[in-house]
PDB file of N, CA and C in Angstrom:
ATOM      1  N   UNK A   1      66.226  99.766  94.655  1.00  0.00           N
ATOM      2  CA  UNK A   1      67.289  98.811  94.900  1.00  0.00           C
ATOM      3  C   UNK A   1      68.337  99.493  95.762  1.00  0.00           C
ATOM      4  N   UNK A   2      68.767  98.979  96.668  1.00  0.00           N
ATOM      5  CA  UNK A   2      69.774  99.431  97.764  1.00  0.00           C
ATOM      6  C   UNK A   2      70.867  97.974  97.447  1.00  0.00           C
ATOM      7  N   UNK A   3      72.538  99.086  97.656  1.00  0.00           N
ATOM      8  CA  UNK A   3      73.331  97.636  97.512  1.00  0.00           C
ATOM      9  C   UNK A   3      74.642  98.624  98.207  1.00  0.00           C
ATOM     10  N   UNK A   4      74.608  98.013  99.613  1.00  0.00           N
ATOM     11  CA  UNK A   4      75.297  97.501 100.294  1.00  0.00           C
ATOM     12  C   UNK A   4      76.727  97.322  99.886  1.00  0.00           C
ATOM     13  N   UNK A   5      77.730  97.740 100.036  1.00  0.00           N
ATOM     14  CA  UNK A   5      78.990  97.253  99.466  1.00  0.00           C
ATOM     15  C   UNK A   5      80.768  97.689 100.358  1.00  0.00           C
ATOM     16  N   UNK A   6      80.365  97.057 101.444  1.00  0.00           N
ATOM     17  CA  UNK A   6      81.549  97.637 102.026  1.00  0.00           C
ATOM     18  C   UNK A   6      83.122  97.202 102.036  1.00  0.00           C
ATOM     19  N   UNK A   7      84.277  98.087 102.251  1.00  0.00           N
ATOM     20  CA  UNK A   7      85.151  97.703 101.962  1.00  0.00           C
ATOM     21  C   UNK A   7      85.737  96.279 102.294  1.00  0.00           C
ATOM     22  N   UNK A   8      85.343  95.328 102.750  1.00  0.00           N
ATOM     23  CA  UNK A   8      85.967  94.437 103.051  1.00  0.00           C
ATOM     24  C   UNK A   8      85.498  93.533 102.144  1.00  0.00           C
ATOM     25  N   UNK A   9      84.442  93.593 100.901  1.00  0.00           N
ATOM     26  CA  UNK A   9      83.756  92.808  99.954  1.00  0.00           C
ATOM     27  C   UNK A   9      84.935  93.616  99.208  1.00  0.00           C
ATOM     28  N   UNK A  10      85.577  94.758  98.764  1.00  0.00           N
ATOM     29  CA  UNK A  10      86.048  94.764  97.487  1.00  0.00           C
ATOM     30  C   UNK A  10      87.090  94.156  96.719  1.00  0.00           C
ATOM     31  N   UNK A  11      87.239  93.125  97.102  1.00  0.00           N
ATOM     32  CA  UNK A  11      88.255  92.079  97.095  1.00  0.00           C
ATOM     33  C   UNK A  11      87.384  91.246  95.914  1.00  0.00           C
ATOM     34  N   UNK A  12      86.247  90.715  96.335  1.00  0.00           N
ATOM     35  CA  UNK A  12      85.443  90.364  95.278  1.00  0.00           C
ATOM     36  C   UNK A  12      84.587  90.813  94.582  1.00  0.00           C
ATOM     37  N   UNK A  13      84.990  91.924  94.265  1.00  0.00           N
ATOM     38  CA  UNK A  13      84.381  93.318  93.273  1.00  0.00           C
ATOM     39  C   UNK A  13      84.897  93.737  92.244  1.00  0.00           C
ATOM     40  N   UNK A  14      84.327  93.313  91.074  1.00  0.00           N
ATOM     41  CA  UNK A  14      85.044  93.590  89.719  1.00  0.00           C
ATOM     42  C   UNK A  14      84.164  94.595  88.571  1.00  0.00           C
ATOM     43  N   UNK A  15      83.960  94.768  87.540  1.00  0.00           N
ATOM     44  CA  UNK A  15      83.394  95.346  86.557  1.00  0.00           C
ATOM     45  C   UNK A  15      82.045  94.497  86.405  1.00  0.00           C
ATOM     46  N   UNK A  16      81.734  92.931  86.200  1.00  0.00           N
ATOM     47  CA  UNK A  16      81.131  92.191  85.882  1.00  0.00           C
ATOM     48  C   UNK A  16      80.280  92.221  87.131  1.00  0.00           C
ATOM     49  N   UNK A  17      80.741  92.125  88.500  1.00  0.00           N
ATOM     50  CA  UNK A  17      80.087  91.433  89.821  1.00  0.00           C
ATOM     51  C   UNK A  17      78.897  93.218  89.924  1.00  0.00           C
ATOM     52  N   UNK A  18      79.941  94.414  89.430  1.00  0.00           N
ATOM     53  CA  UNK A  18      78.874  95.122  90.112  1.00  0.00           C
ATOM     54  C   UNK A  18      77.906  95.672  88.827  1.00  0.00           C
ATOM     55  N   UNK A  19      78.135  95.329  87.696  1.00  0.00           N
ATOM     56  CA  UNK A  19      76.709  95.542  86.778  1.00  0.00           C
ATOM     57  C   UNK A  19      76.068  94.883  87.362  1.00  0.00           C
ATOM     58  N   UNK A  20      76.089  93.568  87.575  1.00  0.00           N
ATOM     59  CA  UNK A  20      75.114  92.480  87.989  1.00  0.00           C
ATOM     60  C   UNK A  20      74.269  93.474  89.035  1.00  0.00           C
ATOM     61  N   UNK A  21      75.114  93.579  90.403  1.00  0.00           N
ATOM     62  CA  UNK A  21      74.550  94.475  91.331  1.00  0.00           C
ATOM     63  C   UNK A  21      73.399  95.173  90.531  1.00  0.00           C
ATOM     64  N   UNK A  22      74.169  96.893  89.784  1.00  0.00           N
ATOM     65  CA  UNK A  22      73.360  97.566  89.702  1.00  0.00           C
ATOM     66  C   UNK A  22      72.059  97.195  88.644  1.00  0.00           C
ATOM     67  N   UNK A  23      72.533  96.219  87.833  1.00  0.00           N
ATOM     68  CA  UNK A  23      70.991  95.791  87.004  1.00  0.00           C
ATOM     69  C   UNK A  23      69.811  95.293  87.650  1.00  0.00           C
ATOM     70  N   UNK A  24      70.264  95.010  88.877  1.00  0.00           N
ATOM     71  CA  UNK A  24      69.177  94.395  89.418  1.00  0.00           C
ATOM     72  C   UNK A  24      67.591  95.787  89.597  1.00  0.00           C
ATOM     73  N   UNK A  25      67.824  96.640  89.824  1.00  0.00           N
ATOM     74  CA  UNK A  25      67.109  97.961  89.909  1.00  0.00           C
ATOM     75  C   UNK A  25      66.330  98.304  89.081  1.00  0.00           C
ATOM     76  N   UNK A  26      65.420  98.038  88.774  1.00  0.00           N
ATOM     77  CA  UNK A  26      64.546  98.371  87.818  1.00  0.00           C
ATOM     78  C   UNK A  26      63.907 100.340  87.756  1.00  0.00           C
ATOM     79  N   UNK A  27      63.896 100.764  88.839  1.00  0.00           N
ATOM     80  CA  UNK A  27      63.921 102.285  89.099  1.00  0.00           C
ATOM     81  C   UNK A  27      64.580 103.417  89.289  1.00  0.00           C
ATOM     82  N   UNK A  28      65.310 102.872  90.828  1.00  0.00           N
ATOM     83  CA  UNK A  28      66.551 103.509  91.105  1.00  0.00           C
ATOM     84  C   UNK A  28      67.309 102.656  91.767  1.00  0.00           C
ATOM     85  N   UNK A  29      68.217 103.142  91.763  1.00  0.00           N
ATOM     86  CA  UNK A  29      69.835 101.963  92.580  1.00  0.00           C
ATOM     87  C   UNK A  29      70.755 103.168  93.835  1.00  0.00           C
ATOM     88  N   UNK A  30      70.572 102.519  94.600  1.00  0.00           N
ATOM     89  CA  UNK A  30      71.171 103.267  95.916  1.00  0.00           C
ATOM     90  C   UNK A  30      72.184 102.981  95.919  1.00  0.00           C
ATOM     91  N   UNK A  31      73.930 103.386  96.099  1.00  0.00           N
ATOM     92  CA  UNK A  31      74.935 102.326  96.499  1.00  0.00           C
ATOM     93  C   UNK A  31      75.563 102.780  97.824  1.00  0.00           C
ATOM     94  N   UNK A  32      75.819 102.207  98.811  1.00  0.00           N
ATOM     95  CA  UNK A  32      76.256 102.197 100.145  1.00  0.00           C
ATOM     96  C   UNK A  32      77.455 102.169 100.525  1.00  0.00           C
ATOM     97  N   UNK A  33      78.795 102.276 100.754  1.00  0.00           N
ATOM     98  CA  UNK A  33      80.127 102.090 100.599  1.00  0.00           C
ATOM     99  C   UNK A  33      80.537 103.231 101.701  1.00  0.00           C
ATOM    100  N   UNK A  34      81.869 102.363 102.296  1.00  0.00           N
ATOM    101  CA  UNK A  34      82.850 103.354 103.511  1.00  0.00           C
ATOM    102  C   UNK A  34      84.214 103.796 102.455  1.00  0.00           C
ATOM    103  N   UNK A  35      84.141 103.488 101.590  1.00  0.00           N
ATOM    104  CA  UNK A  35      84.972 104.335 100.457  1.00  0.00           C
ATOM    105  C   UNK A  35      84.928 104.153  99.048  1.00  0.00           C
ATOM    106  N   UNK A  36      84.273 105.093  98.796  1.00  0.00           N
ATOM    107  CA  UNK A  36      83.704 105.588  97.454  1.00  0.00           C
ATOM    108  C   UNK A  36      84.765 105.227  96.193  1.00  0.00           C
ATOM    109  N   UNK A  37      85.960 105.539  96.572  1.00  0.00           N
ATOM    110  CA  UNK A  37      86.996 105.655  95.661  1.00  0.00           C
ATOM    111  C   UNK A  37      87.436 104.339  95.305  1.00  0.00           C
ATOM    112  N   UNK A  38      88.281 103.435  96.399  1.00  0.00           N
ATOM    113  CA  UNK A  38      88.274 102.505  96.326  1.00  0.00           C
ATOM    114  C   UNK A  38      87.221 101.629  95.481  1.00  0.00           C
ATOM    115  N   UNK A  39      85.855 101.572  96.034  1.00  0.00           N
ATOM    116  CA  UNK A  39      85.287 100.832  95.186  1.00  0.00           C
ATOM    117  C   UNK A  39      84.965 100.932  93.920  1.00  0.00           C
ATOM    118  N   UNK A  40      85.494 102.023  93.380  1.00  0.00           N
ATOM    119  CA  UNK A  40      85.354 102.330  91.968  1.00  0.00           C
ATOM    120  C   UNK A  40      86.596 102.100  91.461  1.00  0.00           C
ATOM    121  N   UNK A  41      87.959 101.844  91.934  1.00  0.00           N
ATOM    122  CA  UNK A  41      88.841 101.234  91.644  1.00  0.00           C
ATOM    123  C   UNK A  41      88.529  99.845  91.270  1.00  0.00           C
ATOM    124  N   UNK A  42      88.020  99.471  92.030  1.00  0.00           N
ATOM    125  CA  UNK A  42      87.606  97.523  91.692  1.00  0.00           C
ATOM    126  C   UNK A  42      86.826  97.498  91.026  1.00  0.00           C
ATOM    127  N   UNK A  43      86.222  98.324  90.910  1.00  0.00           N
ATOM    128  CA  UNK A  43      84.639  97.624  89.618  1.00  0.00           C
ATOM    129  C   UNK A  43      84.996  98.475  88.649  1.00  0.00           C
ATOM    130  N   UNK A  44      86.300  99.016  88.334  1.00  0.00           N
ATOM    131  CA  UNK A  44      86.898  99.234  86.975  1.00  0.00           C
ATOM    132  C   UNK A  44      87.927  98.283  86.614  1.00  0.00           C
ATOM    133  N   UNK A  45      88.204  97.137  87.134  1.00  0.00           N
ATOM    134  CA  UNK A  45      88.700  95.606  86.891  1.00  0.00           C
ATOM    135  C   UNK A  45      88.123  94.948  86.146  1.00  0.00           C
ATOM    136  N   UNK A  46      88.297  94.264  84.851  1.00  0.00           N
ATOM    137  CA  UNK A  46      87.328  93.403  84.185  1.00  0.00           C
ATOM    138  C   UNK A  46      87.836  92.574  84.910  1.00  0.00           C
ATOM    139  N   UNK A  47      86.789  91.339  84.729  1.00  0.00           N
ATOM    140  CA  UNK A  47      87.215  89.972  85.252  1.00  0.00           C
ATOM    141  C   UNK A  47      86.379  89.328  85.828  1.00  0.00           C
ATOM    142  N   UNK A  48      86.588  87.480  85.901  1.00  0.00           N
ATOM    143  CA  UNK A  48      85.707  86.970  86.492  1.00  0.00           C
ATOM    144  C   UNK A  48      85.468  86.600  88.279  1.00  0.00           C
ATOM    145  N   UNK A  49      84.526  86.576  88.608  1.00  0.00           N
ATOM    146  CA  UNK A  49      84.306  86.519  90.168  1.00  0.00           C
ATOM    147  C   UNK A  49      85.740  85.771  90.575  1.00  0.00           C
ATOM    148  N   UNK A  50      85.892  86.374  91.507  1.00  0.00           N
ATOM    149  CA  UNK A  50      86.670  85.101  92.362  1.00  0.00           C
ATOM    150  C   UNK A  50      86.258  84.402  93.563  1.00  0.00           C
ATOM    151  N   UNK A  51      86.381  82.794  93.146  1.00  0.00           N
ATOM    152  CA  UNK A  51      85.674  81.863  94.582  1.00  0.00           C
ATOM    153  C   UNK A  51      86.282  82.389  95.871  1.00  0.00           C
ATOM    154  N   UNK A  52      85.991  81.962  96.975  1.00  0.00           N
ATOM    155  CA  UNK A  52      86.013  81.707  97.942  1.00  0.00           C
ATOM    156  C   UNK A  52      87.901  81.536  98.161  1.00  0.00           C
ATOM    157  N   UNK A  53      87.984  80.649  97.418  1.00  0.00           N
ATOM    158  CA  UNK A  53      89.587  79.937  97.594  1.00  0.00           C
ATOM    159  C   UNK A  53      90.308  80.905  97.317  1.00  0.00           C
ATOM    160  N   UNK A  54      90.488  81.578  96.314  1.00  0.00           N
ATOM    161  CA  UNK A  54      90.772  82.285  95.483  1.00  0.00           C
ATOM    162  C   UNK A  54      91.410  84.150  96.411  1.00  0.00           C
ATOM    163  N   UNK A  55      90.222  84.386  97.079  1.00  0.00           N
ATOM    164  CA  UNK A  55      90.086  85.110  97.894  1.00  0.00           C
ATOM    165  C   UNK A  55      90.946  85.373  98.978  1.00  0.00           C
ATOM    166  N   UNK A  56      90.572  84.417  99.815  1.00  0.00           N
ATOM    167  CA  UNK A  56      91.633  83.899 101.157  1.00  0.00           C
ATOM    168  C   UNK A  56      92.886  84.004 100.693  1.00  0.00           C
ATOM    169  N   UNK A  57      93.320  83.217  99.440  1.00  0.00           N
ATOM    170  CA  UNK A  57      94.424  83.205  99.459  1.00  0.00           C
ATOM    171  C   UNK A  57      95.207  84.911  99.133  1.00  0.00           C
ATOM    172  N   UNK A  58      94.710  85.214  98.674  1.00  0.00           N
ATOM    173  CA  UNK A  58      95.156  87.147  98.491  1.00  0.00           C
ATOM    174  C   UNK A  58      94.964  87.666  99.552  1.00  0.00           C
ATOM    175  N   UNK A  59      94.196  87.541 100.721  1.00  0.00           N
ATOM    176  CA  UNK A  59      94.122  88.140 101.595  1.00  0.00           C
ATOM    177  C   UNK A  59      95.079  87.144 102.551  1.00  0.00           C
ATOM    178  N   UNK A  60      95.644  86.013 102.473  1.00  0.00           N
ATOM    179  CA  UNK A  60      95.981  85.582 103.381  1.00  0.00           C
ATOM    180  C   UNK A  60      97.691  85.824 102.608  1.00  0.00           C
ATOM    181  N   UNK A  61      98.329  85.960 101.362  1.00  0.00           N
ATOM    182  CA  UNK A  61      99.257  86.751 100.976  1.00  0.00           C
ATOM    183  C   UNK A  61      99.636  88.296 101.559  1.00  0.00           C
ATOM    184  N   UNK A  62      98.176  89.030 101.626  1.00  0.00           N
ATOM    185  CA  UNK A  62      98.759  90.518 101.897  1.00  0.00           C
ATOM    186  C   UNK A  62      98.736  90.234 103.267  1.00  0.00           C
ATOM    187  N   UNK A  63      98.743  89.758 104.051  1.00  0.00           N
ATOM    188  CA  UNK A  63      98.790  89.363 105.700  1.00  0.00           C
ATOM    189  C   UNK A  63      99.900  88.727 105.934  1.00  0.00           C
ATOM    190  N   UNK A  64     101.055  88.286 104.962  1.00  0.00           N
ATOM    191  CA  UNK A  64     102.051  87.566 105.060  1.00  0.00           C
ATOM    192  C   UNK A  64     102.965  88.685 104.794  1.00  0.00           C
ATOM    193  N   UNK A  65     102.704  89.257 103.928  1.00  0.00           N
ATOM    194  CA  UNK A  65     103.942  90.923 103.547  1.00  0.00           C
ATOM    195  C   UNK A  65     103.330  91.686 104.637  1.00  0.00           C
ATOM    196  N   UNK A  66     102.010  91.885 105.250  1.00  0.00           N
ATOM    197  CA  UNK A  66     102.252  93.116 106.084  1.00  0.00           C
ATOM    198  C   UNK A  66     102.995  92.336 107.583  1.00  0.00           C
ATOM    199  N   UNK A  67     103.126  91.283 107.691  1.00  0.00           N
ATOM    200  CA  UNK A  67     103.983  90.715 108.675  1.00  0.00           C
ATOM    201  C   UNK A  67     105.577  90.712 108.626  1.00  0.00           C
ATOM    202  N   UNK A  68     105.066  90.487 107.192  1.00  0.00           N
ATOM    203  CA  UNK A  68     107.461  90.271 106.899  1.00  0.00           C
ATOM    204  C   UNK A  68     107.680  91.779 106.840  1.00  0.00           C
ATOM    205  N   UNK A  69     106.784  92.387 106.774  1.00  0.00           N
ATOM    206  CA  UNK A  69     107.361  94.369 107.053  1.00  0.00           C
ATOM    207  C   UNK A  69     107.347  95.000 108.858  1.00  0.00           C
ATOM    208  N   UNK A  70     106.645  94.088 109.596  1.00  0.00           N
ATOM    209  CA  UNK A  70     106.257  94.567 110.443  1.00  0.00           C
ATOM    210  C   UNK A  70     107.658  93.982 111.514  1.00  0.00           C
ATOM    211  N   UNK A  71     108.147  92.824 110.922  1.00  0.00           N
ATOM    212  CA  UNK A  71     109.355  92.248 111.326  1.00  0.00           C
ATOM    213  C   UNK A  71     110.414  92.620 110.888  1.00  0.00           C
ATOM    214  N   UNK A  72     110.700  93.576 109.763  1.00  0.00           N
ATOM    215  CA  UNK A  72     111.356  94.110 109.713  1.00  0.00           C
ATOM    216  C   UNK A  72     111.774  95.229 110.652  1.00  0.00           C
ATOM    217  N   UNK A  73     111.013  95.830 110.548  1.00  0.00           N
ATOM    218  CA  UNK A  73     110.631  97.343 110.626  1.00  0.00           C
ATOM    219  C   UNK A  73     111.491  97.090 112.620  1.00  0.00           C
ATOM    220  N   UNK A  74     110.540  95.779 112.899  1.00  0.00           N
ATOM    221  CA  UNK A  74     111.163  95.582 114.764  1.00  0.00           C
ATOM    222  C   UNK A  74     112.613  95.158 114.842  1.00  0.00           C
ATOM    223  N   UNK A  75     113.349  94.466 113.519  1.00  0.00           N
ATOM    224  CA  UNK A  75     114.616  94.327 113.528  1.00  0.00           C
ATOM    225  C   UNK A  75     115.505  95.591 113.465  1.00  0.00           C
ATOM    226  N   UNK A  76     114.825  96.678 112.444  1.00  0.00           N
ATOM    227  CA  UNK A  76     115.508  98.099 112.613  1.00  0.00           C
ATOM    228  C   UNK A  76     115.795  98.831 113.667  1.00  0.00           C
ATOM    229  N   UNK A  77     114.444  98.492 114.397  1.00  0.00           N
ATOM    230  CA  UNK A  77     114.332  99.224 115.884  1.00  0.00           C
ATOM    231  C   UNK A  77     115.453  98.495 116.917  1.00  0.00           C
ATOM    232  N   UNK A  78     115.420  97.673 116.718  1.00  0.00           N
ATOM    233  CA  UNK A  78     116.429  96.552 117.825  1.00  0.00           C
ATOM    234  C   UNK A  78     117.870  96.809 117.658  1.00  0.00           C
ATOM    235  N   UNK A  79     118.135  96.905 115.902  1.00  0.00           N
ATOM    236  CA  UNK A  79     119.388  97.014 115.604  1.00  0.00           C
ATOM    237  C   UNK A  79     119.721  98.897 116.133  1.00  0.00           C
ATOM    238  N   UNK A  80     118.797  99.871 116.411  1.00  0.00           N
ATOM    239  CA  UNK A  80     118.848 100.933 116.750  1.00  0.00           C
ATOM    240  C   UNK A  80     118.806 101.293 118.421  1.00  0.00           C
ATOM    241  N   UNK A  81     118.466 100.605 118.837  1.00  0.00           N
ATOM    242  CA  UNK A  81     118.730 100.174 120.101  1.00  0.00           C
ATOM    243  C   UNK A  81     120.109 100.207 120.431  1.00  0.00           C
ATOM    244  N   UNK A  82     120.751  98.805 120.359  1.00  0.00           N
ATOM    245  CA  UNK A  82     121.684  98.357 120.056  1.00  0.00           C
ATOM    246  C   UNK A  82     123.115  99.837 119.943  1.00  0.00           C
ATOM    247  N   UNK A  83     122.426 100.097 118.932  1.00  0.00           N
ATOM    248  CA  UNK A  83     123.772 101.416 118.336  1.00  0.00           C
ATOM    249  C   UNK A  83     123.552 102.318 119.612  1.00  0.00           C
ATOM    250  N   UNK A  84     122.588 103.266 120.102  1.00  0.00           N
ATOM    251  CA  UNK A  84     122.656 104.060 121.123  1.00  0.00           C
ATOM    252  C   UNK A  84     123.135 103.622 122.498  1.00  0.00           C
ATOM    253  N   UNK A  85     124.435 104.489 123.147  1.00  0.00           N
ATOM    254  CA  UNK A  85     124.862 104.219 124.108  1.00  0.00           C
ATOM    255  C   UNK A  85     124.078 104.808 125.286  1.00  0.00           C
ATOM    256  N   UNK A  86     123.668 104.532 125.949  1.00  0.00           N
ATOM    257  CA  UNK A  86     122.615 105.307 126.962  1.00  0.00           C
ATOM    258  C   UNK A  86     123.402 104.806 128.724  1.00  0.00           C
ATOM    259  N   UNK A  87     123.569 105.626 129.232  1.00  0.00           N
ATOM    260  CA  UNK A  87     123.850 105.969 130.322  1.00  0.00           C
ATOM    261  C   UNK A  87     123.602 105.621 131.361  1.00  0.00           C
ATOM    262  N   UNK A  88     122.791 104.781 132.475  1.00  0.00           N
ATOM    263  CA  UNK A  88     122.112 105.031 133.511  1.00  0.00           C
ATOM    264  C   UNK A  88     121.970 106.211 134.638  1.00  0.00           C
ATOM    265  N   UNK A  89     121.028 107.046 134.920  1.00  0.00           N
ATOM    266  CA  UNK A  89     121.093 107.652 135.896  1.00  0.00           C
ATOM    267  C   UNK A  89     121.504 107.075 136.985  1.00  0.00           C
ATOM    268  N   UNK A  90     122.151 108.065 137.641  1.00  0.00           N
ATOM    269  CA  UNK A  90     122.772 107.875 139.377  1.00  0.00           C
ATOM    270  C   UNK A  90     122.622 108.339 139.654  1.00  0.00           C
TER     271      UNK A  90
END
């Protein structure tokens, strides 16, 4: 059994979703992952799957804070602007 599991699934990766995974294996179980750690963070979550809906909406939340930070962060810069008196060469 080979299972595939890359970071952008661990969103819907819990304790329950990856027994399922690894029971499937009747011999041996391969697991595949671009970070090891992480995904053992999530499948030490009890809990039940989450749909589709469910999903989006957490990912479409953390896409709303990494925006209201990223607008921040350009208001700091602007307001820092602003404060430095800069000169023109002649």
């Amino acid at each position: 059994m080979i299972i595939s599991q890359p970071a952008s699934s661990f969103p819907a990766s819990n304790e329950k979703q990856f027994y399922v995974s690894v029971s499937r294996g009747r011999e041996n179980v391969s697991i595949y992952t671009d970070d090891a750690e992480d995904l053992l963070s999530h499948v030490e979550k009890h809990g039940d799957r989450q749909g589709a809906t469910e999903l989006i909406k957490t990912e479409f939340s953390k896409t709303i804070e990494i925006e209201k930070e990223i607008s921040r962060e350009i208001k700091r810069e602007i307001e820092l602007i602003k404060t430095v008196d800069i000169e023109p060469d002649i």
